[in-house]
PDB file of N, CA and C in Angstrom:
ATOM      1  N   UNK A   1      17.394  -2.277 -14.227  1.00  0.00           N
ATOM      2  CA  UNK A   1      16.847  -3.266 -13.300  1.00  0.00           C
ATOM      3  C   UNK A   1      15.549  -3.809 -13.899  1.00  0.00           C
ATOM      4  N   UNK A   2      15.417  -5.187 -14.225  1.00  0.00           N
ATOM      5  CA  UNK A   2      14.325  -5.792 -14.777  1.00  0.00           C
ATOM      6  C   UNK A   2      13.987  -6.604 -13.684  1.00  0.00           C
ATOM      7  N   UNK A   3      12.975  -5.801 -12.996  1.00  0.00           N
ATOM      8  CA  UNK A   3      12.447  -7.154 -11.797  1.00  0.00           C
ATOM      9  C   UNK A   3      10.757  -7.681 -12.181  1.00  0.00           C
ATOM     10  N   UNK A   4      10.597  -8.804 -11.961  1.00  0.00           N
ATOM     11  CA  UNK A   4       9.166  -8.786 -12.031  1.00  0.00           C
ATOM     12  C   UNK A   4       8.304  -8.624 -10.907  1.00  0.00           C
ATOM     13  N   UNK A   5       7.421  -8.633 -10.708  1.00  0.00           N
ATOM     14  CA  UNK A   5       6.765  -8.082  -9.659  1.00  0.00           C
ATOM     15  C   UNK A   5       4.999  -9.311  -9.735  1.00  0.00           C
ATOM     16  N   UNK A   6       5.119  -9.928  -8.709  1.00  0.00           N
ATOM     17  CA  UNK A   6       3.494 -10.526  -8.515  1.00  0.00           C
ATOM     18  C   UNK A   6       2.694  -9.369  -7.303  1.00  0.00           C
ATOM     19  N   UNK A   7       1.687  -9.847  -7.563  1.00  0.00           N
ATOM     20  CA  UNK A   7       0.412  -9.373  -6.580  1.00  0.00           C
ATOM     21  C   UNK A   7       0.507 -10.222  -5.613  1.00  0.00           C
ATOM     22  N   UNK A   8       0.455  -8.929  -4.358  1.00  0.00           N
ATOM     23  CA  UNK A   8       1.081 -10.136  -2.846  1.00  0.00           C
ATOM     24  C   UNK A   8      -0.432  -9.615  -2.267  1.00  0.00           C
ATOM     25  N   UNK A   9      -0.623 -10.065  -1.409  1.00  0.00           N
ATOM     26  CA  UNK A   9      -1.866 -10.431  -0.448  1.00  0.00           C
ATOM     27  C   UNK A   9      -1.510  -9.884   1.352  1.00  0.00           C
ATOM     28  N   UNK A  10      -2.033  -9.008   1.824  1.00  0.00           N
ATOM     29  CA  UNK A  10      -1.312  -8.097   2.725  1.00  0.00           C
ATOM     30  C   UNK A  10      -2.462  -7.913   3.677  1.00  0.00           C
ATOM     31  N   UNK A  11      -2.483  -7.824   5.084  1.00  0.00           N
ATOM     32  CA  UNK A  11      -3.223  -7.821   5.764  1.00  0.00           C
ATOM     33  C   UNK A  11      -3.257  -5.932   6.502  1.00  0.00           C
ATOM     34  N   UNK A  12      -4.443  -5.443   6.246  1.00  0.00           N
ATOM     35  CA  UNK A  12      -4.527  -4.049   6.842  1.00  0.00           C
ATOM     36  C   UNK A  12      -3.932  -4.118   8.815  1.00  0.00           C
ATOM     37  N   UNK A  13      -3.476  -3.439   9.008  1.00  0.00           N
ATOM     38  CA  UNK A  13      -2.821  -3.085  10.156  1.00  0.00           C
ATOM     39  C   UNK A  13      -3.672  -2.384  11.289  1.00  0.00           C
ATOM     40  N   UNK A  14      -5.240  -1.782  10.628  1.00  0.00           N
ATOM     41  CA  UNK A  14      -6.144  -0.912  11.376  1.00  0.00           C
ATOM     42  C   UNK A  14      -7.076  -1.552  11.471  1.00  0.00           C
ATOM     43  N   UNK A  15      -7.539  -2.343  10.174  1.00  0.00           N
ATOM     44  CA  UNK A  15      -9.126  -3.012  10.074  1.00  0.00           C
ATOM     45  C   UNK A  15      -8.892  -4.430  10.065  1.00  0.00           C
ATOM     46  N   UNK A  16      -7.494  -5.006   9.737  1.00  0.00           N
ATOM     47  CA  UNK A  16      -7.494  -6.454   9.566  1.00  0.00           C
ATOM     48  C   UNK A  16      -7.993  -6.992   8.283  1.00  0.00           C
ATOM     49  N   UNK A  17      -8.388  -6.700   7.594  1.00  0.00           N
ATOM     50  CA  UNK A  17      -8.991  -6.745   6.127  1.00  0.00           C
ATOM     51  C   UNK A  17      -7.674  -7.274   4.966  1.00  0.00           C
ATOM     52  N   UNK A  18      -8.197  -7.763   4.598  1.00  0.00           N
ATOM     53  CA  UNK A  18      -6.749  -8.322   3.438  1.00  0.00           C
ATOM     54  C   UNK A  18      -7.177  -7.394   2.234  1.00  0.00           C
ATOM     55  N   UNK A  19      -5.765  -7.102   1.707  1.00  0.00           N
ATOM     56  CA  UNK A  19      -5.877  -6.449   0.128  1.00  0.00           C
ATOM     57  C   UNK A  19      -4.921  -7.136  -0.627  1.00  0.00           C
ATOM     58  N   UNK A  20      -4.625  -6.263  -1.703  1.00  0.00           N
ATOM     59  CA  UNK A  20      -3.988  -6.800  -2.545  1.00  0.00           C
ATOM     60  C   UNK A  20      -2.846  -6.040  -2.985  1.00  0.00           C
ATOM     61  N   UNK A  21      -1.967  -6.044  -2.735  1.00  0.00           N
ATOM     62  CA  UNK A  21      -0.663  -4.958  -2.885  1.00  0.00           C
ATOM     63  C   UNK A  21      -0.121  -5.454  -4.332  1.00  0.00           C
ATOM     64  N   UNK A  22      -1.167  -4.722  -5.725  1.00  0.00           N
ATOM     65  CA  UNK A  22      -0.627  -5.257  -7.137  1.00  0.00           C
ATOM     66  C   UNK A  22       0.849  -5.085  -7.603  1.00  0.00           C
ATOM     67  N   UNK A  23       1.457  -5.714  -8.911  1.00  0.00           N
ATOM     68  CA  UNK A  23       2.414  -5.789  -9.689  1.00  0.00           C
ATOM     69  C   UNK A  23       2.665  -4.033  -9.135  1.00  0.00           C
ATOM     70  N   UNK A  24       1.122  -3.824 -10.700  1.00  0.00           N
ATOM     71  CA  UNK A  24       1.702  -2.425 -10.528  1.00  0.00           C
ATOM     72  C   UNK A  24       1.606  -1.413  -9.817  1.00  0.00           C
ATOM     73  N   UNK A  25       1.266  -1.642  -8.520  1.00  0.00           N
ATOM     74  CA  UNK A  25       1.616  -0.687  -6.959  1.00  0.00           C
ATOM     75  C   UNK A  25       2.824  -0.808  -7.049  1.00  0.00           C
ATOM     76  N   UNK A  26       3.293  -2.191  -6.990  1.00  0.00           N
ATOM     77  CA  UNK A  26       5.331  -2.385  -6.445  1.00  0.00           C
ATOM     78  C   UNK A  26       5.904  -2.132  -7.134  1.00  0.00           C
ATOM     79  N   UNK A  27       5.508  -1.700  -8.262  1.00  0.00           N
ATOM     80  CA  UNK A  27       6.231  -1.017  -9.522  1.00  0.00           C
ATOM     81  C   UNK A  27       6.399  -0.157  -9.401  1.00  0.00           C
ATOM     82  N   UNK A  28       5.318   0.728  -9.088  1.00  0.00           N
ATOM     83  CA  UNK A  28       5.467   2.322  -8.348  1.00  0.00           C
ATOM     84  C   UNK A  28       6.593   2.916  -7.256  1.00  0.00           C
ATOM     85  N   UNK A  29       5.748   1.802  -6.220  1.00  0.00           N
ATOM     86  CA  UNK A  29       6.793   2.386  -4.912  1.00  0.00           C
ATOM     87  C   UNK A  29       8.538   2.057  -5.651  1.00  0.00           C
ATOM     88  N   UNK A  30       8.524   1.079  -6.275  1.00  0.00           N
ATOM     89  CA  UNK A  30      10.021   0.820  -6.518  1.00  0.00           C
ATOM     90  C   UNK A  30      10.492   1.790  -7.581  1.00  0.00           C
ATOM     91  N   UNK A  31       9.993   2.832  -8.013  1.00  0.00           N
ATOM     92  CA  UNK A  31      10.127   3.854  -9.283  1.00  0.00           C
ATOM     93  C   UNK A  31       9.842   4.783  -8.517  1.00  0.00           C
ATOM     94  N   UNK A  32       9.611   5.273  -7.004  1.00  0.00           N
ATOM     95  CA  UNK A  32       9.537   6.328  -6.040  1.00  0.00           C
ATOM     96  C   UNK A  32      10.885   5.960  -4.920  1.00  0.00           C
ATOM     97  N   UNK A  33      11.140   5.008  -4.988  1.00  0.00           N
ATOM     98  CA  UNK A  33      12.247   4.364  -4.399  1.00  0.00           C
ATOM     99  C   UNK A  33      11.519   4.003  -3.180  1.00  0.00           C
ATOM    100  N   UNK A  34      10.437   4.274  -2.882  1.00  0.00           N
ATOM    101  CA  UNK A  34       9.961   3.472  -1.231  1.00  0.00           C
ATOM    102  C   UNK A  34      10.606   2.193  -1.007  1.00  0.00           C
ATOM    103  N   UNK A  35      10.916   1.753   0.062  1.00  0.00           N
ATOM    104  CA  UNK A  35      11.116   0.472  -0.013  1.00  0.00           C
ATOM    105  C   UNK A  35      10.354  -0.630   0.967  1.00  0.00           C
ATOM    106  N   UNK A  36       9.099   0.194   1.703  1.00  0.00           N
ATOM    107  CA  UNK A  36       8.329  -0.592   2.531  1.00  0.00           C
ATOM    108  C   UNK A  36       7.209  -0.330   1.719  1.00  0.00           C
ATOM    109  N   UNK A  37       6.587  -1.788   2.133  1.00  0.00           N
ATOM    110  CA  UNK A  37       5.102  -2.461   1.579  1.00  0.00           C
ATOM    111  C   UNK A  37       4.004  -1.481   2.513  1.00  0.00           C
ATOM    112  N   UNK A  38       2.993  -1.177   2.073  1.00  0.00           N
ATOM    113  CA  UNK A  38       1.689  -0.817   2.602  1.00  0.00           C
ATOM    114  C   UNK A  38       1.337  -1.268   3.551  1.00  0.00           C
ATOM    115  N   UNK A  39       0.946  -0.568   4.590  1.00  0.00           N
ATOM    116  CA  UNK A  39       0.285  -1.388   5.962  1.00  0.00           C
ATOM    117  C   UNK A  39      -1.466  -1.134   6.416  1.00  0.00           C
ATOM    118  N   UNK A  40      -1.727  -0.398   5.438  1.00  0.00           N
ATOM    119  CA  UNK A  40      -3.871  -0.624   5.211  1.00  0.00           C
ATOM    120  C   UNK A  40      -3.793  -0.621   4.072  1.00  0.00           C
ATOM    121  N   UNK A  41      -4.914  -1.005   3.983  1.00  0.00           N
ATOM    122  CA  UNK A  41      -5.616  -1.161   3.168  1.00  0.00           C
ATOM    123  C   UNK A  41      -5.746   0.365   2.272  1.00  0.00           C
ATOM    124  N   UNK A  42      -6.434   0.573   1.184  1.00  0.00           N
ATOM    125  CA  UNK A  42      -7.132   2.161   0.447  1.00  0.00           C
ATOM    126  C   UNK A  42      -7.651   2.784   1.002  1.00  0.00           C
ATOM    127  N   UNK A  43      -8.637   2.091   1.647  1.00  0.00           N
ATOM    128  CA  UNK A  43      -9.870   2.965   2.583  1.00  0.00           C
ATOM    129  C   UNK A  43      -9.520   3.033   3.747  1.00  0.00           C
ATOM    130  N   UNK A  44      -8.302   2.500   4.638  1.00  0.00           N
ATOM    131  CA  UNK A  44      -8.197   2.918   6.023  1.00  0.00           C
ATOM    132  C   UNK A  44      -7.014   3.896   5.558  1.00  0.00           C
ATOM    133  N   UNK A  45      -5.996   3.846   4.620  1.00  0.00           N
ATOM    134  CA  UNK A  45      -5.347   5.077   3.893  1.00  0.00           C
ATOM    135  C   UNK A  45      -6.152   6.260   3.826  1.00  0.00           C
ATOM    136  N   UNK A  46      -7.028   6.579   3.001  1.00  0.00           N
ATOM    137  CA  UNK A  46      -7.722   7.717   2.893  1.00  0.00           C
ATOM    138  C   UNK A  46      -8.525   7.998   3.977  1.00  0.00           C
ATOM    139  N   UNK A  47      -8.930   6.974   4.896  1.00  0.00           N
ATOM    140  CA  UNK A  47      -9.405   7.923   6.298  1.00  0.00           C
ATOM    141  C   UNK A  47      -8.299   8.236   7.174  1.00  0.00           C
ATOM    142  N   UNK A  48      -6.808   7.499   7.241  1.00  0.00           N
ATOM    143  CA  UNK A  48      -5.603   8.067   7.953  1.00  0.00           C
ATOM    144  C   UNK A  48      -5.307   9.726   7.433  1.00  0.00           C
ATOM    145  N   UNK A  49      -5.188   9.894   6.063  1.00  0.00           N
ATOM    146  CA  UNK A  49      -5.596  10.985   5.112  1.00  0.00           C
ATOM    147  C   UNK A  49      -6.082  12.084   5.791  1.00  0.00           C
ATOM    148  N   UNK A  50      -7.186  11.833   5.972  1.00  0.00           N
ATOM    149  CA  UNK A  50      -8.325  12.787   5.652  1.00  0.00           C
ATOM    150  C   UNK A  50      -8.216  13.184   7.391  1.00  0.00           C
ATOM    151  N   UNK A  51      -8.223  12.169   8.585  1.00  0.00           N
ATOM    152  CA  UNK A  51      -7.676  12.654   9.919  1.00  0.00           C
ATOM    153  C   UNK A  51      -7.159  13.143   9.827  1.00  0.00           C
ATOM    154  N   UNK A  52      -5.716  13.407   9.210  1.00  0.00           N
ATOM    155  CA  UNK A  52      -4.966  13.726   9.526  1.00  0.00           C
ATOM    156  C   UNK A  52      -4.944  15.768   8.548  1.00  0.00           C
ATOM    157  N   UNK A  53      -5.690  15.596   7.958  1.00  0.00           N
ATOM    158  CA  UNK A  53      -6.004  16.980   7.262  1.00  0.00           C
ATOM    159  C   UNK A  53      -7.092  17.792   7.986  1.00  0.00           C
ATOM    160  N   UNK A  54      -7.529  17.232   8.668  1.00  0.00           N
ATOM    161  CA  UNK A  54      -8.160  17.857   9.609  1.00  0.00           C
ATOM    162  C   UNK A  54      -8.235  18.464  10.943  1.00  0.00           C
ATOM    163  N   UNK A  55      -6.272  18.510  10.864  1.00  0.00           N
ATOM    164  CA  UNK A  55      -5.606  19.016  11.986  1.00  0.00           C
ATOM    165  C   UNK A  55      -5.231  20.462  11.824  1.00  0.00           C
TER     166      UNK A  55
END
């Protein structure tokens, strides 16, 4: 599978903040087989994270 992959522009789901969901993120998830896009941002990720390790 030769797909190319652009940098998409994605709005956080917690903070509202736009990021940038790169080439090579979607390269990843698609080489982990994920098949859904990110819904925060890094930094509302690692504080979902870190709540959640603190259970």
């Amino acid at each position: 599978m030769n797909e190319t992959y652009e940098d998409i522009t994605l709005t956080c789901k917690d903070c509202g903040a736009e990021f940038v969901f790169t080439a090579g993120e979607q390269q990843f998830y698609a080489e982990k087989g994920f098949t859904n896009q990110p819904v925060r941002c890094a930094s509302c990720r690692r504080a979902k994270k870190q709540r959640n390790n603190n259970y």
